[in-house]
Protein backbone atom coordinates (compact mmCIF):
# COMPACT_ATOMS: atom_id res chain seq x y z
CA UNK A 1 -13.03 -13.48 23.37
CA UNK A 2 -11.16 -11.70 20.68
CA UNK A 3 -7.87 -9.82 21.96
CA UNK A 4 -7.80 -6.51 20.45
CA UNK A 5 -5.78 -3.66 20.60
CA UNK A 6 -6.95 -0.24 20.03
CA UNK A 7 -5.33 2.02 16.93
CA UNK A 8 -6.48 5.22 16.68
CA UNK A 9 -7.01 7.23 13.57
CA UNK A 10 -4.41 7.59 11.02
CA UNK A 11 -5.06 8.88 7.68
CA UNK A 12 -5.32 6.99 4.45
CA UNK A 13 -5.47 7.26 0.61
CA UNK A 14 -8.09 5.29 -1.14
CA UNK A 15 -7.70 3.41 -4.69
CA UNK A 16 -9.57 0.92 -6.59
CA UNK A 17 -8.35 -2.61 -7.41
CA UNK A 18 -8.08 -3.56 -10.99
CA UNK A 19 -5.96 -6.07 -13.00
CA UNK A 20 -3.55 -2.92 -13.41
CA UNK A 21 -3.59 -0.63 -10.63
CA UNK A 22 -2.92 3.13 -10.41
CA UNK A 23 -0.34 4.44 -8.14
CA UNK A 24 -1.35 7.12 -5.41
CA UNK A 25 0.23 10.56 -6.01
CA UNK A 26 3.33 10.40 -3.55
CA UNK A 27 1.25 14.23 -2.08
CA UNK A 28 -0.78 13.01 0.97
CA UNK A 29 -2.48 15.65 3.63
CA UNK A 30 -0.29 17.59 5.65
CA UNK A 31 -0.61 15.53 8.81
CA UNK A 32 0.85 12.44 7.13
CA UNK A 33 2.50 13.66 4.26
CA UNK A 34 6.46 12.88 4.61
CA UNK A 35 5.72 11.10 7.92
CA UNK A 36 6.03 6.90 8.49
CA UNK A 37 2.13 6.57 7.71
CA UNK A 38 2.72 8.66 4.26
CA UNK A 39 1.03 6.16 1.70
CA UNK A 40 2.97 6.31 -1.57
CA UNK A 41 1.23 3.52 -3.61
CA UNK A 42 -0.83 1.23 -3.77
CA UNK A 43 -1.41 -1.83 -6.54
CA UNK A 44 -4.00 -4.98 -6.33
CA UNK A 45 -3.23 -6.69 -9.17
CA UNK A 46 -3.22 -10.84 -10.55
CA UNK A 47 -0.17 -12.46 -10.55
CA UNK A 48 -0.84 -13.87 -13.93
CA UNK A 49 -3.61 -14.12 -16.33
CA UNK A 50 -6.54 -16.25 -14.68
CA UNK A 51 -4.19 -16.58 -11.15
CA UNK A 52 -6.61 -17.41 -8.49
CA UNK A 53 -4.07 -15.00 -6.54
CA UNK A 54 -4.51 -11.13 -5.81
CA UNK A 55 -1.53 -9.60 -4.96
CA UNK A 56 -1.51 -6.47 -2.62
CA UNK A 57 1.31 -4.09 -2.52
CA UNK A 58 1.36 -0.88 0.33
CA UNK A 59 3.92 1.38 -0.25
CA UNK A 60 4.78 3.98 2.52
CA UNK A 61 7.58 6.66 3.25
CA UNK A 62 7.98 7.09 -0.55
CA UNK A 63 11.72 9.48 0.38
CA UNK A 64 13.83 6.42 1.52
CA UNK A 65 17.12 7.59 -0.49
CA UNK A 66 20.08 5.48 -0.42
CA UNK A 67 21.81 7.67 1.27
CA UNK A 68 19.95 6.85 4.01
CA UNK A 69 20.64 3.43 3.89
CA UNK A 70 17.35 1.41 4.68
CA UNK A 71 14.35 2.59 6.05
CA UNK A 72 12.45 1.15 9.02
CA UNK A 73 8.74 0.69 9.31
CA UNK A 74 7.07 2.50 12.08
CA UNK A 75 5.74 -0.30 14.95
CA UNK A 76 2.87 2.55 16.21
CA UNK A 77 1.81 2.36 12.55
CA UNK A 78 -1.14 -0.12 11.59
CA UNK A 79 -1.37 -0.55 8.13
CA UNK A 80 -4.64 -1.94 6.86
CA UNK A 81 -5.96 -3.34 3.41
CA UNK A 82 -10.13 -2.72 3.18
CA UNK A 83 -11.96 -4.72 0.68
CA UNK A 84 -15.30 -4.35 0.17
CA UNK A 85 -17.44 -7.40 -1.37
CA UNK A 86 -20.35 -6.00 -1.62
CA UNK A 87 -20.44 -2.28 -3.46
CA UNK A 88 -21.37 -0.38 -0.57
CA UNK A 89 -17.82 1.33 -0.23
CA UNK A 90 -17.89 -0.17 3.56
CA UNK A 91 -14.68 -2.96 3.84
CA UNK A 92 -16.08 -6.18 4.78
CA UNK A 93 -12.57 -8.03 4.86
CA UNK A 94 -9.46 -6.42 6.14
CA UNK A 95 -5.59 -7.62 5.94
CA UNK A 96 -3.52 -6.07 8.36
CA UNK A 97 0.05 -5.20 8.70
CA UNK A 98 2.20 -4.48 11.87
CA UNK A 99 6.62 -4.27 12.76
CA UNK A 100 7.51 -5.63 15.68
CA UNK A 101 11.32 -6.44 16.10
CA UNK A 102 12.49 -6.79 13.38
CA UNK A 103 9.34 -8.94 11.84
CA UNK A 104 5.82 -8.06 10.22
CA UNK A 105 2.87 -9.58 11.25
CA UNK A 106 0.13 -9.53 9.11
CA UNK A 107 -3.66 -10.59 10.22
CA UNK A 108 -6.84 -11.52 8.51
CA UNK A 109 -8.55 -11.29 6.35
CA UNK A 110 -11.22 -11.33 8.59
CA UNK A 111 -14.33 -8.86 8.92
CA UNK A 112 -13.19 -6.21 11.59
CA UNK A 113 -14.40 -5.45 14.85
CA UNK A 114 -15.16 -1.87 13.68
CA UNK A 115 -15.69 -0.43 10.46
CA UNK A 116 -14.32 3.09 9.43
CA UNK A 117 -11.69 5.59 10.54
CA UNK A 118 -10.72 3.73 14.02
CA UNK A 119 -8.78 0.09 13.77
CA UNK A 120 -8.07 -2.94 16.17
CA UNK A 121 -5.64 -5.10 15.49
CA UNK A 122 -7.08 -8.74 14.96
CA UNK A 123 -5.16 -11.25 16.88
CA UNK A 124 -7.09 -13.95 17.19
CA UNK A 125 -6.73 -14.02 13.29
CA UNK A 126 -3.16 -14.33 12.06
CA UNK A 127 -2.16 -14.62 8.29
CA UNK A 128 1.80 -14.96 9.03
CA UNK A 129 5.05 -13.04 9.52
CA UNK A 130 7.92 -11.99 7.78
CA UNK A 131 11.67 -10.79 8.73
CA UNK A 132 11.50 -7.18 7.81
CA UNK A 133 14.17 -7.54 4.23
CA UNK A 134 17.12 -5.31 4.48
CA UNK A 135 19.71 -6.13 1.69
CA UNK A 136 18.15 -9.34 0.82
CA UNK A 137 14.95 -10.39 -0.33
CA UNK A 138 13.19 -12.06 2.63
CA UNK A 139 9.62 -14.24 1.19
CA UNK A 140 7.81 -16.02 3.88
CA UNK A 141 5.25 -18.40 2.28
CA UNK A 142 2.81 -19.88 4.60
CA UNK A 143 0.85 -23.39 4.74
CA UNK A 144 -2.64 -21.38 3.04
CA UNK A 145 -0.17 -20.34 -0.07
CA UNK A 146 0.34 -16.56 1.25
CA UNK A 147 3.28 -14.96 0.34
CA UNK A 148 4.53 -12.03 2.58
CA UNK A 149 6.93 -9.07 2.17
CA UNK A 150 8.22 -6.16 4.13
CA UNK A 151 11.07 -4.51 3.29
CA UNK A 152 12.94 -1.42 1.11
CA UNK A 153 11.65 -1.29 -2.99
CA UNK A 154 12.88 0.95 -5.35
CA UNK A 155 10.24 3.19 -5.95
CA UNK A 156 8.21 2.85 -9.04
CA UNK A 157 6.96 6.26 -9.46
CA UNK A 158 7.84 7.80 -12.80
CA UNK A 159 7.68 11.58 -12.17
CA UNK A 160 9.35 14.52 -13.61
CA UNK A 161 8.46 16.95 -10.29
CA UNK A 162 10.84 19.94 -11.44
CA UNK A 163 9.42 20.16 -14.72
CA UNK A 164 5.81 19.75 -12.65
CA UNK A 165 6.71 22.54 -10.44
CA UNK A 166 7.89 24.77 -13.48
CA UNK A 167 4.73 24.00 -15.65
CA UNK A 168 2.26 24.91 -12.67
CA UNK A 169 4.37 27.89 -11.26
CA UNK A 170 2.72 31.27 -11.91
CA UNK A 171 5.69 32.14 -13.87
CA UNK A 172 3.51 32.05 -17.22
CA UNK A 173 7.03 31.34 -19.17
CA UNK A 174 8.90 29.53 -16.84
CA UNK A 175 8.10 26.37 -18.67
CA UNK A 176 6.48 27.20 -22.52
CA UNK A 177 7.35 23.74 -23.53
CA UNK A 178 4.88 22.37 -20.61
CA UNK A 179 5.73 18.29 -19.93
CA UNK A 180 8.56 16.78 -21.43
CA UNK A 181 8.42 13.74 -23.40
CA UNK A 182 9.32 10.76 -22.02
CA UNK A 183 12.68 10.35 -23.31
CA UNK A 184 13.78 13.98 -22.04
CA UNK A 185 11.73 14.13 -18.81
CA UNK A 186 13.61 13.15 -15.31
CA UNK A 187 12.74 10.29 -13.16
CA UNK A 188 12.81 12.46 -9.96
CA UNK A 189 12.90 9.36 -7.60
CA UNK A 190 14.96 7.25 -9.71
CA UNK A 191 17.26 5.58 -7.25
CA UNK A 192 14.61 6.53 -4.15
CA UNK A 193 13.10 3.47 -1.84
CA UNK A 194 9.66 2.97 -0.31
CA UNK A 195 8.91 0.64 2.27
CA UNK A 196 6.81 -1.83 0.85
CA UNK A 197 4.64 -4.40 2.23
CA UNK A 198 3.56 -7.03 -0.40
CA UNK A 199 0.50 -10.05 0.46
CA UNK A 200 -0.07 -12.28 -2.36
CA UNK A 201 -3.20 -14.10 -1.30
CA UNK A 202 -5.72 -17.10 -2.72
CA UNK A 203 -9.19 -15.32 -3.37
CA UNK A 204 -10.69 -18.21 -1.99
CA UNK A 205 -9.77 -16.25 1.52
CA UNK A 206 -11.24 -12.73 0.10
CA UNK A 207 -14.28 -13.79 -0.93
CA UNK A 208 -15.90 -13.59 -4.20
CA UNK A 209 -15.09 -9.48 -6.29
CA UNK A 210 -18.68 -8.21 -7.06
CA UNK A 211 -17.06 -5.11 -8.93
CA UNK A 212 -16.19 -4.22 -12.29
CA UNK A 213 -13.34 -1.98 -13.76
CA UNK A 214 -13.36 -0.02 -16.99
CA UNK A 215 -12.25 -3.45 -18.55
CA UNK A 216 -14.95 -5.32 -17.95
CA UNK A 217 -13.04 -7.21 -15.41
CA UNK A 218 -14.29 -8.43 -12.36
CA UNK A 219 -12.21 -7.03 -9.39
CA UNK A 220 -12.48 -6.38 -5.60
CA UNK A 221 -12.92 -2.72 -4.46
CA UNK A 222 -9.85 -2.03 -2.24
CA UNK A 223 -8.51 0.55 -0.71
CA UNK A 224 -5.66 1.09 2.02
CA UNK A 225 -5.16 3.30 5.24
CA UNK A 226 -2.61 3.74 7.81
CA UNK A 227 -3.56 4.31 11.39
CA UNK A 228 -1.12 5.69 14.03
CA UNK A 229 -1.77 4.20 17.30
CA UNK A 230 -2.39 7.36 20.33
């Protein structure tokens, strides 16, 4: 019998996996947005040319300043990884991510019990666990070759949000020039954390990517959510 425990609906942001990802827009919905289920960014990406690896990075809480010394990952938070093998936008395979203590357990990947906006977490099926980094770099690499993270990043969203603000206010001339270039604009969250949680994986555990990005590529179709147990 599979032990389970019941997550209820969070809310989630949705990507694509490619060899080079694109990062989420740090503006979720208003019921997560700023909150410990706030999905800043996610990447699936190789390792290296040809790697039989996908890594997997989640960030969350994308306003972690310094000043506010480390961040901690919510333990009523599940966040889960979706990958879908088989193009109909349903995940077949799921990696999931949970604190407790001090640690992050991750399970799968494994098809889940349910499919959609509810979650169980899957503990008849775990991947590994990881002391949750604070200064220092923590890596747990398990027997399978998984690598696991959890822990503060510095954030690695390039964004100019004042000069945003001023280009889209309805003050017609509050910003003639529109964007800056790069080497004027200002990296608002340069020197800002997320709380990142990293899986570098074999594929052999995935299954086999039936997609195929704008490269030509061959990828998986991936997508993350968070879900805030009720």
């Amino acid at each position: 019998m599979k032990k389970t425990t019941k997550i209820a609906m969070g809310l989630g942001v949705l990507t694509l996996g490619a060899i080079a990802l694109i990062s989420a827009d740090h503006i979720d919905a208003p019921s997560t947005a700023g909150s410990t289920a706030d999905i800043a960014d996610f990447y699936a990406f190789e390792p290296s040319e040809g790697s039989d690896n996908t890594v997997f990075v989640v960030d969350v809480q994308s306003n972690v300043l310094p000043d506010l010394a480390y961040g901690t990952f919510d333990e009523d938070v599940l966040t889960e990884i979706n990958i879908d093998l088989d193009g109909d936008l349903v995940e077949d395979q799921v990696i999931q991510a949970i604190a407790r203590d001090g640690r992050m357990y991750f399970f799968g990947p494994t098809a889940p019990d349910q499919t959609g906006l509810s979650s169980q977490i899957l503990a008849d099926y775990p991947l590994g666990d990881v002391e949750i980094s604070g200064a220092t770099a923590m890596v747990e690499t398990t027997s399978d070759g998984v690598s696991l993270f959890a822990g503060p990043r510095q954030d690695p969203f390039f964004f100019d949000f004042f000069q945003f603000n001023a280009v889209i206010s309805p003050e017609t001339d509050s910003a003639p020039e529109g964007f800056l270039p790069p080497e004027e604009a200002s990296d608002t969250f340069d020197g800002a954390n997320t709380m990142s949680i990293i899986v570098e994986i074999p594929n052999s555990m995935l299954g086999t990517p039936t997609a195929t990005n704008a490269l030509g590529l061959t990828v998986y179709k991936t997508w993350v959510t968070t879900n805030r147990k009720q």
